[in-house]
N, C-alpha and C. Protein backbone atom coordinates (compact mmCIF):
# COMPACT_ATOMS: atom_id res chain seq x y z
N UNK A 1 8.44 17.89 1.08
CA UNK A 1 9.86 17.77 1.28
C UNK A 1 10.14 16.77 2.39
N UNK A 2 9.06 17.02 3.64
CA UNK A 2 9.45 15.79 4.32
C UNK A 2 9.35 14.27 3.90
N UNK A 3 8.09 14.09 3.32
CA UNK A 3 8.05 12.83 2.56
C UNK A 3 9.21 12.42 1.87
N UNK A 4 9.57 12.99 1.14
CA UNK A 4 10.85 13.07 0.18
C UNK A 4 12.25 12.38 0.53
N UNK A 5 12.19 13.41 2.05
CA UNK A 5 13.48 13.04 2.44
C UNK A 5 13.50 12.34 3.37
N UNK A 6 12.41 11.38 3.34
CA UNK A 6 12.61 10.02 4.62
C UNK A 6 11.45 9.15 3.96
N UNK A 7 12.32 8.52 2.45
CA UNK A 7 11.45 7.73 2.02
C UNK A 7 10.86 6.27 2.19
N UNK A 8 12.06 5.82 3.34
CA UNK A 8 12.01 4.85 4.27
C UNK A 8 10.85 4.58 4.75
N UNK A 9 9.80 4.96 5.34
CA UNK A 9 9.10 5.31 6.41
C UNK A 9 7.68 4.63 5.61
N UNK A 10 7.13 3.84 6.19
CA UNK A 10 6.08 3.27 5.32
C UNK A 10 4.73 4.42 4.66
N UNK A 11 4.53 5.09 6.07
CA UNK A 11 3.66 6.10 5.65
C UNK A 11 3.73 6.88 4.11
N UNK A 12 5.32 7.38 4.30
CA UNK A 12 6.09 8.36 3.38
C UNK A 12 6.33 7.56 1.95
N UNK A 13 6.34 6.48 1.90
CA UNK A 13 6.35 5.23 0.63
C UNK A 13 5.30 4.93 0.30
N UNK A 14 4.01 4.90 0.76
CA UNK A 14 2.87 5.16 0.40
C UNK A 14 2.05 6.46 -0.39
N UNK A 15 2.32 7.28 0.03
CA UNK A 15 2.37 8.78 -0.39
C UNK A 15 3.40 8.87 -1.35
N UNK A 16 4.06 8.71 -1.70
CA UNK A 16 5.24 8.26 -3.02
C UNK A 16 4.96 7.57 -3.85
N UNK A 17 4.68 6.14 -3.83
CA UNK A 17 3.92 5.61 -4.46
C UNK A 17 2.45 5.45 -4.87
N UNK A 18 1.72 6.30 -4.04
CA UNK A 18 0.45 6.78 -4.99
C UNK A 18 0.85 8.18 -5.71
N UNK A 19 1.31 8.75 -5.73
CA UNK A 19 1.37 10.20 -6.45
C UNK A 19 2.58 9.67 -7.87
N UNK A 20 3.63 8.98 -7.64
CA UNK A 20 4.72 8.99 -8.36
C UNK A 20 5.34 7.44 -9.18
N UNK A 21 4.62 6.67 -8.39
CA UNK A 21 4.81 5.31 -9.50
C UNK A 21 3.68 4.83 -9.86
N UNK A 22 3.88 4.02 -11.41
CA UNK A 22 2.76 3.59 -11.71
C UNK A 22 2.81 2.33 -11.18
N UNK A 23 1.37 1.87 -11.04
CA UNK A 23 0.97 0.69 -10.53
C UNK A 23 1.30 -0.62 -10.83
N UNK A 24 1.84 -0.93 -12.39
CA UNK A 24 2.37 -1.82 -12.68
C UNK A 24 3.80 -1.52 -13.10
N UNK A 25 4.60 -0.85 -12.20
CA UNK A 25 6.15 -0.97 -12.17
C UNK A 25 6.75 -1.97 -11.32
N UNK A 26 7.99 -2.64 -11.74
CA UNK A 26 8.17 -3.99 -11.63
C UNK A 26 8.95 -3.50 -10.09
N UNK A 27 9.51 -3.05 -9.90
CA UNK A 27 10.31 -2.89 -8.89
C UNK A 27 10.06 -1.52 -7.79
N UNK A 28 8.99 -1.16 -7.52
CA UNK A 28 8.63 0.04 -6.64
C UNK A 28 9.42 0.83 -5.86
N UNK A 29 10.37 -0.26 -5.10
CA UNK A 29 11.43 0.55 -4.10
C UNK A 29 12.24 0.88 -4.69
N UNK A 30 12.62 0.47 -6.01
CA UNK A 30 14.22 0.69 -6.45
C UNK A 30 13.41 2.25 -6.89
N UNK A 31 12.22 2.28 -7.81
CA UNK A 31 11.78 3.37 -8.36
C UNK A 31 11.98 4.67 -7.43
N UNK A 32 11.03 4.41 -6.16
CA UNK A 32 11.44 5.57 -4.78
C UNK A 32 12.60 5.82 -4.31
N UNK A 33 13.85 5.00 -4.45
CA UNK A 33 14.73 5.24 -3.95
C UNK A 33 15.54 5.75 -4.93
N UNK A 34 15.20 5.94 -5.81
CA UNK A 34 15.99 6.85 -6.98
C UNK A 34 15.63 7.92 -7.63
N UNK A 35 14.20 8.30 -7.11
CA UNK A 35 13.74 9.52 -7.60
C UNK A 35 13.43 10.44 -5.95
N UNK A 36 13.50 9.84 -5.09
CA UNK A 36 13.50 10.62 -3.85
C UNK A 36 14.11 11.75 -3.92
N UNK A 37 15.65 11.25 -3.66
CA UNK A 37 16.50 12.21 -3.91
C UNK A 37 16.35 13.71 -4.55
N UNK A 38 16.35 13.10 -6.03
CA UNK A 38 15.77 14.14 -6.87
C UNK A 38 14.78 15.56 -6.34
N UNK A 39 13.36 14.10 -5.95
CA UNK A 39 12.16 15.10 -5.76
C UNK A 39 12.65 16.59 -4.71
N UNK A 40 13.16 15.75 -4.07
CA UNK A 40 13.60 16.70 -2.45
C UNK A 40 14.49 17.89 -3.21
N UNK A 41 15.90 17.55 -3.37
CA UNK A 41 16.44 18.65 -4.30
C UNK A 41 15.58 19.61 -4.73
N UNK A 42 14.78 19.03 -5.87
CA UNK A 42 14.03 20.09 -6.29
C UNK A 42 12.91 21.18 -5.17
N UNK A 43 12.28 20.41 -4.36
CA UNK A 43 11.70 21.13 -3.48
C UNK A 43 12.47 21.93 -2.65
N UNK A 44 13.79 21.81 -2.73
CA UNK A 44 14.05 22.65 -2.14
C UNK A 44 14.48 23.84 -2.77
């Protein structure tokens, strides 16, 4: 949940993007910054 909700954070975008995008998606940040949200919601 913390990752989630501070997806900013290079560490936390790393850990996001190995678990949750695939490797050849064209646009990575737009991907994290639109499923963040989500993820967190749900964890909570």
């Amino acid at each position: 949940m913390i990752v989630a909700g501070d997806p900013a954070r290079p560490e936390h975008r790393a850990i996001l993007k190995r678990w949750f995008v695939p490797a050849t998606h064209a646009d990575i940040d737009a991907a994290i910054a639109a499923f963040a949200p989500t993820l967190k919601r749900g964890l909570l």
